[in-house]
Protein backbone atom coordinates (compact mmCIF):
# COMPACT_ATOMS: atom_id res chain seq x y z
CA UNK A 1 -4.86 11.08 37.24
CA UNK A 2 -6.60 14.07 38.06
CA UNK A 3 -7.70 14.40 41.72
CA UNK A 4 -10.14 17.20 43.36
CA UNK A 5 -11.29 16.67 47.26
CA UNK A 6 -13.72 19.13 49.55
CA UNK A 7 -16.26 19.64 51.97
CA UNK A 8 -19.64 20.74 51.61
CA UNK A 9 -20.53 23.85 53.18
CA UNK A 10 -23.94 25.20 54.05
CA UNK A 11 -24.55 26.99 50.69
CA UNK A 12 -24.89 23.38 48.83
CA UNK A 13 -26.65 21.76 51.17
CA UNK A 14 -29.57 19.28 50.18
CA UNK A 15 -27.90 20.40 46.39
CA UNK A 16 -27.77 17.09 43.78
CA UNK A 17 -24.68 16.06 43.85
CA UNK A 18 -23.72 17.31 39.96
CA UNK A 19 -24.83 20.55 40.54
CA UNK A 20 -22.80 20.60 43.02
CA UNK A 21 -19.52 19.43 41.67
CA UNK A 22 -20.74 21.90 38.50
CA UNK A 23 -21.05 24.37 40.60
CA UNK A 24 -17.57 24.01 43.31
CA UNK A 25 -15.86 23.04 40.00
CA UNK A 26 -16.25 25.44 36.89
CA UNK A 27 -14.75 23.42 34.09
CA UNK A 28 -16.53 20.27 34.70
CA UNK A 29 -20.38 19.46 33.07
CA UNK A 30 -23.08 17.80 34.39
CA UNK A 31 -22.65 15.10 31.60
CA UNK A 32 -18.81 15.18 33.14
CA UNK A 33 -19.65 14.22 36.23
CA UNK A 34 -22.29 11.48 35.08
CA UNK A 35 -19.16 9.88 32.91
CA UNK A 36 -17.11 10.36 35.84
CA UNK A 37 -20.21 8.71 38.31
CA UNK A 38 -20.31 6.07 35.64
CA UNK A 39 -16.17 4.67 35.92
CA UNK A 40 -16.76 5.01 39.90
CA UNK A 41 -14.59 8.13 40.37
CA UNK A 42 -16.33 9.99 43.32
CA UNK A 43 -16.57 9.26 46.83
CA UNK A 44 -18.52 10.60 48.90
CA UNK A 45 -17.44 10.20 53.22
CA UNK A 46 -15.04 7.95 51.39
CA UNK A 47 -17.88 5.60 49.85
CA UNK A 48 -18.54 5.73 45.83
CA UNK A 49 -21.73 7.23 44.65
CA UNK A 50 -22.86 6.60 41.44
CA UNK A 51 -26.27 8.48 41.73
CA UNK A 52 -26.22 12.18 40.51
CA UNK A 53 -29.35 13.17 41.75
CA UNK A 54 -27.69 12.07 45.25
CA UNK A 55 -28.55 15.14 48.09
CA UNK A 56 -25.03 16.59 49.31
CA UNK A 57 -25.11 17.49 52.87
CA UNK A 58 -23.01 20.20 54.72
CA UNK A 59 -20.30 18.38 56.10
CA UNK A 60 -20.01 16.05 53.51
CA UNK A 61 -16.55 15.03 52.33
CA UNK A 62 -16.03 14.62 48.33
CA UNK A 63 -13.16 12.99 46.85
CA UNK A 64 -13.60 13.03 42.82
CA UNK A 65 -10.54 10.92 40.70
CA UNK A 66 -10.58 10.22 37.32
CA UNK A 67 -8.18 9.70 33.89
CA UNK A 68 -9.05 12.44 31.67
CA UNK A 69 -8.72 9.41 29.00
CA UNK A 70 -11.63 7.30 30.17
CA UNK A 71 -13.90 10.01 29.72
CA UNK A 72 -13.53 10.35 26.16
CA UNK A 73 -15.24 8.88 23.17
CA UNK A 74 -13.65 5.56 22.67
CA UNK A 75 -12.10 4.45 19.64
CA UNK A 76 -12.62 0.47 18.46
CA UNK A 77 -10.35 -1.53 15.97
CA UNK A 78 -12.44 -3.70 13.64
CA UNK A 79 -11.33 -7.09 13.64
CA UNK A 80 -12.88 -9.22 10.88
CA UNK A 81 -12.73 -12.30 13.37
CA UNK A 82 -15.97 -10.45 15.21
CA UNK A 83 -18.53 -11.75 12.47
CA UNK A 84 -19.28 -15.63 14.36
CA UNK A 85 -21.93 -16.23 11.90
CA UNK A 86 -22.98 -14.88 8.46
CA UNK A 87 -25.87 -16.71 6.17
CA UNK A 88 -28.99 -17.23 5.63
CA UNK A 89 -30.06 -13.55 5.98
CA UNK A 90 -28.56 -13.10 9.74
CA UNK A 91 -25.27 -11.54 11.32
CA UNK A 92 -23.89 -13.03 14.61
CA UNK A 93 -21.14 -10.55 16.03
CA UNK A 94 -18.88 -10.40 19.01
CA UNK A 95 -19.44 -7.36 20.14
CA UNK A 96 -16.36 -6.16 22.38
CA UNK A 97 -17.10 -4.04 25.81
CA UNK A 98 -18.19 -0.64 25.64
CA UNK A 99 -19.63 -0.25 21.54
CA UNK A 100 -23.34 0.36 22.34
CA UNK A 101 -25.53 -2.02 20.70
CA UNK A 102 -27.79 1.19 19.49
CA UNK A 103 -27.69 4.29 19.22
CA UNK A 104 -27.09 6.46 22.55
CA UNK A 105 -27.62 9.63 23.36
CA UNK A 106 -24.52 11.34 22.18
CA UNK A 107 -24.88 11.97 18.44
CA UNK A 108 -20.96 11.73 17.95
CA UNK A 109 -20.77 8.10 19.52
CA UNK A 110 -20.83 4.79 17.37
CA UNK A 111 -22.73 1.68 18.04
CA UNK A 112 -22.79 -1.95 16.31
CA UNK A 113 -24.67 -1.35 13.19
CA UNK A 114 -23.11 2.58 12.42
CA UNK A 115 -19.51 0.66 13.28
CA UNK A 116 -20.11 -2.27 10.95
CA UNK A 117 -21.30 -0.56 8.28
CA UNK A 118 -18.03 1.77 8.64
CA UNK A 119 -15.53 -0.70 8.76
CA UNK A 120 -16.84 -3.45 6.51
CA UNK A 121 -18.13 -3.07 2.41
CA UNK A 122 -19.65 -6.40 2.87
CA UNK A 123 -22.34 -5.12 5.73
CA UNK A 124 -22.75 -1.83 4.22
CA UNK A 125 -25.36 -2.31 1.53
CA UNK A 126 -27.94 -4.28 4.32
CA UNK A 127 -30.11 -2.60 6.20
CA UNK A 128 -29.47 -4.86 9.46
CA UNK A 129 -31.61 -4.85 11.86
CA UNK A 130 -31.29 -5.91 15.58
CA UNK A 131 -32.58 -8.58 17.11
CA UNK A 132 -32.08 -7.97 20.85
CA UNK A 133 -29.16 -5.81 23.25
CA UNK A 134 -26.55 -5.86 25.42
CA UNK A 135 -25.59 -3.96 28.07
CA UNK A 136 -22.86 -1.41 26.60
CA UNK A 137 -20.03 -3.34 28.44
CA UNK A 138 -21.52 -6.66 28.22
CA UNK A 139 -19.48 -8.30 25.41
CA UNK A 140 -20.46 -11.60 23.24
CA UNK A 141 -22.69 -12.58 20.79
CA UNK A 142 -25.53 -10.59 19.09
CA UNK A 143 -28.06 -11.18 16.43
CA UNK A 144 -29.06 -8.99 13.24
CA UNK A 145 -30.92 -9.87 10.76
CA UNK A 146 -30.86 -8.96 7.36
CA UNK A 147 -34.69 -7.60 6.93
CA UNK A 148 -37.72 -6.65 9.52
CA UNK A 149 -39.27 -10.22 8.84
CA UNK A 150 -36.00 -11.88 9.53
CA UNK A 151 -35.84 -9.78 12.82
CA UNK A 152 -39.29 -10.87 13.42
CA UNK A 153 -38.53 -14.66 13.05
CA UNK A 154 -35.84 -13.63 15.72
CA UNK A 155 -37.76 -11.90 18.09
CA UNK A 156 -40.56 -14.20 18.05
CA UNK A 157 -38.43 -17.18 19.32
CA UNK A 158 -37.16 -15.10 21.64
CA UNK A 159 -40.50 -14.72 23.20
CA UNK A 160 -41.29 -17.89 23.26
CA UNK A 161 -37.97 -18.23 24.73
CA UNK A 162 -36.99 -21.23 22.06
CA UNK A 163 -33.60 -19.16 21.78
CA UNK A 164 -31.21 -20.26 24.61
CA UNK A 165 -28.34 -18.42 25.44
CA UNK A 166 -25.62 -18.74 28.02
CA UNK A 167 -23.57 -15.93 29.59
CA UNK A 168 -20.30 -15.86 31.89
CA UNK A 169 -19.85 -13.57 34.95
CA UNK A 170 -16.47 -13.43 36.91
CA UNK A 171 -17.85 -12.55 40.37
CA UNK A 172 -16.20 -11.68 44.00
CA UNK A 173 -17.94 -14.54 46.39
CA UNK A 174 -17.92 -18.15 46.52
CA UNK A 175 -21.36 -19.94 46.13
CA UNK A 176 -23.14 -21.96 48.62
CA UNK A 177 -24.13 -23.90 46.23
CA UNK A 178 -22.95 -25.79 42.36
CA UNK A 179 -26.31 -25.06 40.79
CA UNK A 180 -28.90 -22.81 41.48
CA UNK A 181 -31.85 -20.45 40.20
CA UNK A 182 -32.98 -16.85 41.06
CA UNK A 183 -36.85 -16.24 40.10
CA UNK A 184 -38.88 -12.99 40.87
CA UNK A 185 -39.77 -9.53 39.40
CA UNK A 186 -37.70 -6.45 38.24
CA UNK A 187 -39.00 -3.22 37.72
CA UNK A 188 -37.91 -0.69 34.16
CA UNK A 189 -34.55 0.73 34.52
CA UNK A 190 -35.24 3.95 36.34
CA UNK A 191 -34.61 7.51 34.50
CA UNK A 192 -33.20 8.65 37.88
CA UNK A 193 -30.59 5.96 38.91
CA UNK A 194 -30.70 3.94 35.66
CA UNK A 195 -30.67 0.77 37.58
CA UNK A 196 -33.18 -1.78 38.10
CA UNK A 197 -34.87 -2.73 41.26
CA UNK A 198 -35.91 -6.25 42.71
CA UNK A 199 -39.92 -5.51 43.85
CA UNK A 200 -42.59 -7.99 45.24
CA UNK A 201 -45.50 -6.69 43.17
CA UNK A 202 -45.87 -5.53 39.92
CA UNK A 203 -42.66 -5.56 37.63
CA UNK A 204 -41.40 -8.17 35.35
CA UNK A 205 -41.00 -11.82 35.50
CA UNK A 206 -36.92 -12.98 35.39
CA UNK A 207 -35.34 -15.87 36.05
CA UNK A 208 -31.79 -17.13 35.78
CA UNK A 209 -30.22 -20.41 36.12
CA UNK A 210 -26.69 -20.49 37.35
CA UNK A 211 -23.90 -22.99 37.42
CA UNK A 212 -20.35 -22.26 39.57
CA UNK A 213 -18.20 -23.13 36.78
CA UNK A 214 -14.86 -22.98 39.07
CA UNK A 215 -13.94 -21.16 42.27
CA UNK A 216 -10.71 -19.49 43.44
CA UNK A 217 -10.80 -19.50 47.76
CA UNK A 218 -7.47 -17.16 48.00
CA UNK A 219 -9.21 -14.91 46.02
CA UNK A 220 -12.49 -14.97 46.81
CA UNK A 221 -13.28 -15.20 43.20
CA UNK A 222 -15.96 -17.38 40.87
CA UNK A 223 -16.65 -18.33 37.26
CA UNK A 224 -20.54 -18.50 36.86
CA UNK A 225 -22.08 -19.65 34.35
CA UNK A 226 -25.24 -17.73 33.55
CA UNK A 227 -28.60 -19.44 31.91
CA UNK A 228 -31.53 -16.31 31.41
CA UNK A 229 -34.86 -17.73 31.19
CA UNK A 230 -36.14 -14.40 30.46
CA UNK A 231 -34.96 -11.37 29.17
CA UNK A 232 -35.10 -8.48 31.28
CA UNK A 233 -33.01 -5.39 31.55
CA UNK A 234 -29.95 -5.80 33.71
CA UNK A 235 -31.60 -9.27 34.96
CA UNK A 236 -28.01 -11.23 35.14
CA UNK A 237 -26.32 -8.93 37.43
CA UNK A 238 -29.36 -7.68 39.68
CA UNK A 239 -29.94 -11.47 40.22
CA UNK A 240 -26.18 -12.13 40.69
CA UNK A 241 -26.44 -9.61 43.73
CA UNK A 242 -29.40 -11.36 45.20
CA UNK A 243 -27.46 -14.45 45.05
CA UNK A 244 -24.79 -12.49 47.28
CA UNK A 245 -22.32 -12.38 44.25
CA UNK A 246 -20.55 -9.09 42.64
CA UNK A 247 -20.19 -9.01 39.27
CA UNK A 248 -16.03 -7.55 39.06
CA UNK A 249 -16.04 -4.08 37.34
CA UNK A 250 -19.77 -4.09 37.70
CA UNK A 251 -20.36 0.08 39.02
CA UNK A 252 -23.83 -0.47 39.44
CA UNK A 253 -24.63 -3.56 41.55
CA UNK A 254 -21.22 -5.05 42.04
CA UNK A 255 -19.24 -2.96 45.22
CA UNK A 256 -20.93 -4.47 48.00
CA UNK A 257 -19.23 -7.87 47.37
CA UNK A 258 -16.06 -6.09 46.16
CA UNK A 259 -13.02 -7.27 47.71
CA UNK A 260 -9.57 -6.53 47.73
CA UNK A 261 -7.60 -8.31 44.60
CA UNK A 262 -3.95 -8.13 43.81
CA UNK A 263 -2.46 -4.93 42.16
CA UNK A 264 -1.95 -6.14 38.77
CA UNK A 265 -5.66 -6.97 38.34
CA UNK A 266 -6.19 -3.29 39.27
CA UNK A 267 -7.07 -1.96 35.14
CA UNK A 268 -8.20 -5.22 34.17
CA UNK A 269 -11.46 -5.31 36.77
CA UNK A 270 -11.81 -1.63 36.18
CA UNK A 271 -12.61 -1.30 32.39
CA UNK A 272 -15.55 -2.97 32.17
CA UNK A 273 -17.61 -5.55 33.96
CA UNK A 274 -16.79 -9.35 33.08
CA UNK A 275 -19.91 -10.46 31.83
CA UNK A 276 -19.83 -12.66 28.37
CA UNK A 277 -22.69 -13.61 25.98
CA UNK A 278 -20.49 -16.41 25.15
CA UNK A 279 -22.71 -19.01 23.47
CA UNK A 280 -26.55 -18.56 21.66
CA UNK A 281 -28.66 -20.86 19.96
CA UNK A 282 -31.22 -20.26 17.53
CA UNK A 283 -33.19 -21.30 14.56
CA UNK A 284 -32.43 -19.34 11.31
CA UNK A 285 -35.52 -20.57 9.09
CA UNK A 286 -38.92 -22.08 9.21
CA UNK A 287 -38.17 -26.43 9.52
CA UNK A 288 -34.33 -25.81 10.27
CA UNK A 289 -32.01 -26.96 12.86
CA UNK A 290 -31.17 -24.65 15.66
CA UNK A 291 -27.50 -23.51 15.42
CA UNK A 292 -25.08 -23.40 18.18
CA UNK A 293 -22.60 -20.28 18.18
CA UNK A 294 -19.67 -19.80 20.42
CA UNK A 295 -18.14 -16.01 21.22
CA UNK A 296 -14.70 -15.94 22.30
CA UNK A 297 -14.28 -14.01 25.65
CA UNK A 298 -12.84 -9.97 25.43
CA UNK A 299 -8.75 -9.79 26.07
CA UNK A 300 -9.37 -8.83 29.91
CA UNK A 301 -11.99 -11.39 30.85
CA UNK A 302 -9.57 -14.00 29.60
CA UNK A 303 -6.84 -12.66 31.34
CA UNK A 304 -8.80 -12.57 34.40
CA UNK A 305 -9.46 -15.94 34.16
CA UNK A 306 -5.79 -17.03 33.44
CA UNK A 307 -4.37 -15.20 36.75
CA UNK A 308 -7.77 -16.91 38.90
CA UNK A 309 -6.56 -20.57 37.36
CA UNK A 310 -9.51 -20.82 35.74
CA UNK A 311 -10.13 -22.46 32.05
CA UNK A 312 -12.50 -20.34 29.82
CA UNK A 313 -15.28 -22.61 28.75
C-alpha cells in the first residue's frame, strides 16, 4: 500500500485537484490520479473525492492510498462457461466485472468482443456486433449478434422495451418498503464528473421497478432486485440512491449510505460494485418465442451474499 498525505499551501490554491497531486507529486499522471480517484483512494479533510476537476483550497488536507496493483491493466481468464447462449445468429455472455463492454480510451486495454475473439476460434471468424452495454463493473448477461440486421432486430425490441431484463444490487440500507418504483429524468453522463444527475426538466425518461429480495438488520445490508423500464446510463444505481440505498463498492453514488461492515468483507466490497445483469429475455427471430437466460453471479457477489445469509436467486 502506498500512502502520500499533505496540506495545501497558498501556491495551489483554487488548483484542480490532479494538477495538484501532478504537481506536489512528480511521478504520478493525471490519468494516475483519475485511476486512483476511480478505486476511491484520496481523501480530501478526510472525505473521498472522486472529482478531478475538484478546486483544492489552502488548508486543505490530502490523504492519497492506493495498491500499485489496482492501477494496472487487468488481466481476465477465459472461461468457456461465459457463453449462456449461442444460436440462431446471437451470443449471450457473462461478462465478469471490470472487461469493458467496448472499446475505452486506452488503446492497450481489452473489451468483450477484442477478448472473445482472442480467447475463442469459434467467435473469431464473426463480426459480432453489440447489442447494448454495461457499466465496466456491472457483470451479467450481454447480447451480440452475429450481423448489423441481427443487432437491429435487437435494438429495436429494446426500444420498444419488449426485452425485459432483471438486475441484482447488494445495497447498504434496509427498505421501507417490499416493492417499489423510482420514475423521473436523468441527464447524459457528464464529461466533467462522468456521473449522471437526477433533473426536473429536460433529460431522459427512467424508471425502475424494485423488489427487496432479502434483508440483513445486523448488517444493514439488502438484496434488491432490479426491473429497468428504460435504459438509461447509470439509471439502476442513480435511482438506487434516490431510494436512500448504496449500491456496496459503488465509488460514484454509493458512500453516502456506506456503513461500516466486518473486516473480512473489506476486498470483497472494494473490487467492484455488486450489481448483476442476472437474467434477460428476448426474442431471437421474427414469430419466435422469447427466451429466458440466466447469468450466474461474479465469485465476490456470491460470496457477499453467502456471509449476509442470503440465497442468490
Amino acid at each position: 500500500m502506498q500512502t502520500h498525505s499533505f496540506v495545501i499551501s497558498h501556491r495551489h490554491h483554487e488548483q484542480p485537484l490532479d494538477l495538484a497531486l501532478v504537481a506536489l507529486l512528480p511521478d504520478f499522471s493525471r490519468r494516475k490520479v483519475r485511476r486512483i480517484l476511480d478505486h476511491a483512494g484520496i481523501r480530501i479533510n478526510d472525505k473521498v473525492v472522486h472529482i478531478a476537476s475538484w478546486k483544492v483550497q489552502t488548508g486543505d488536507r490530502i490523504s492519497v492510498s492506493f495498491e500499485e496493483d489496482t492501477l494496472s491493466l487487468r488481466t481476465f481468464t477465459y472461461d468457456p462457461a461465459w457463453i449462456l447462449y449461442h444460436r440462431d445468429g446471437y451470443l449471450v455472455v457473462n461478462k465478469p466485472p471490470h472487461l469493458p463492454s467496448q472499446q475505452t480510451k486506452n488503446p492497450k486495454g481489452t473489451h468483450v468482443l477484442k477478448f472473445l475473439k482472442a480467447q475463442d476460434p469459434k467467435l473469431a471468424p464473426t463480426p459480432w456486433v453489440l447489442c447494448h452495454r454495461l457499466d465496466q463493473e456491472t457483470s451479467g448477461a450481454l447480447i451480440l449478434a452475429a450481423s448489423n440486421p441481427k443487432a437491429t432486430w435487437i435494438t429495436d425490441q429494446f426500444k420498444a422495451r419488449t426485452v425485459k431484463k432483471k438486475y441484482w444490487a447488494l445495497c447498504y440500507g434496509i427498505p421501507a418498503k417490499k416493492d417499489w418504483e423510482v420514475k423521473g429524468h436523468l441527464s447524459v453522463i457528464s464529461a466533467h464528473t462522468g456521473r449522471v444527475s437526477v433533473v426536473k426538466s429536460g433529460g431522459r425518461s427512467a424508471h425502475t421497478r424494485f423488489r427487496c429480495v432479502a434483508s440483513n438488520e445486523a448488517l444493514g445490508l439488502s438484496l434488491i432486485e432490479c426491473e429497468p423500464l428504460t435504459g438509461r446510463s447509470h439509471q439502476i444505481r442513480i435511482h438506487l440512491q434516490e431510494s436512500r440505498l448504496g449500491l456496496v463498492g459503488d465509488k460514484k453514488y454509493g458512500m453516502a449510505f456506506r456503513k461500516k461492515l466486518p473486516f473480512a468483507w473489506g476486498k470483497l466490497t472494494q473490487d467492484h460494485h455488486l450489481l448483476h445483469a442476472g437474467w434477460v429475455s428476448f426474442c431471437p427471430k421474427q414469430g419466435g418465442l422469447h427466451i429466458d437466460i440466466r447469468a450466474p453471479f461474479p465469485p465476490n457477489f456470491s460470496l457477499c451474499c453467502e456471509m449476509a445469509g442470503f440465497s442468490v436467486p
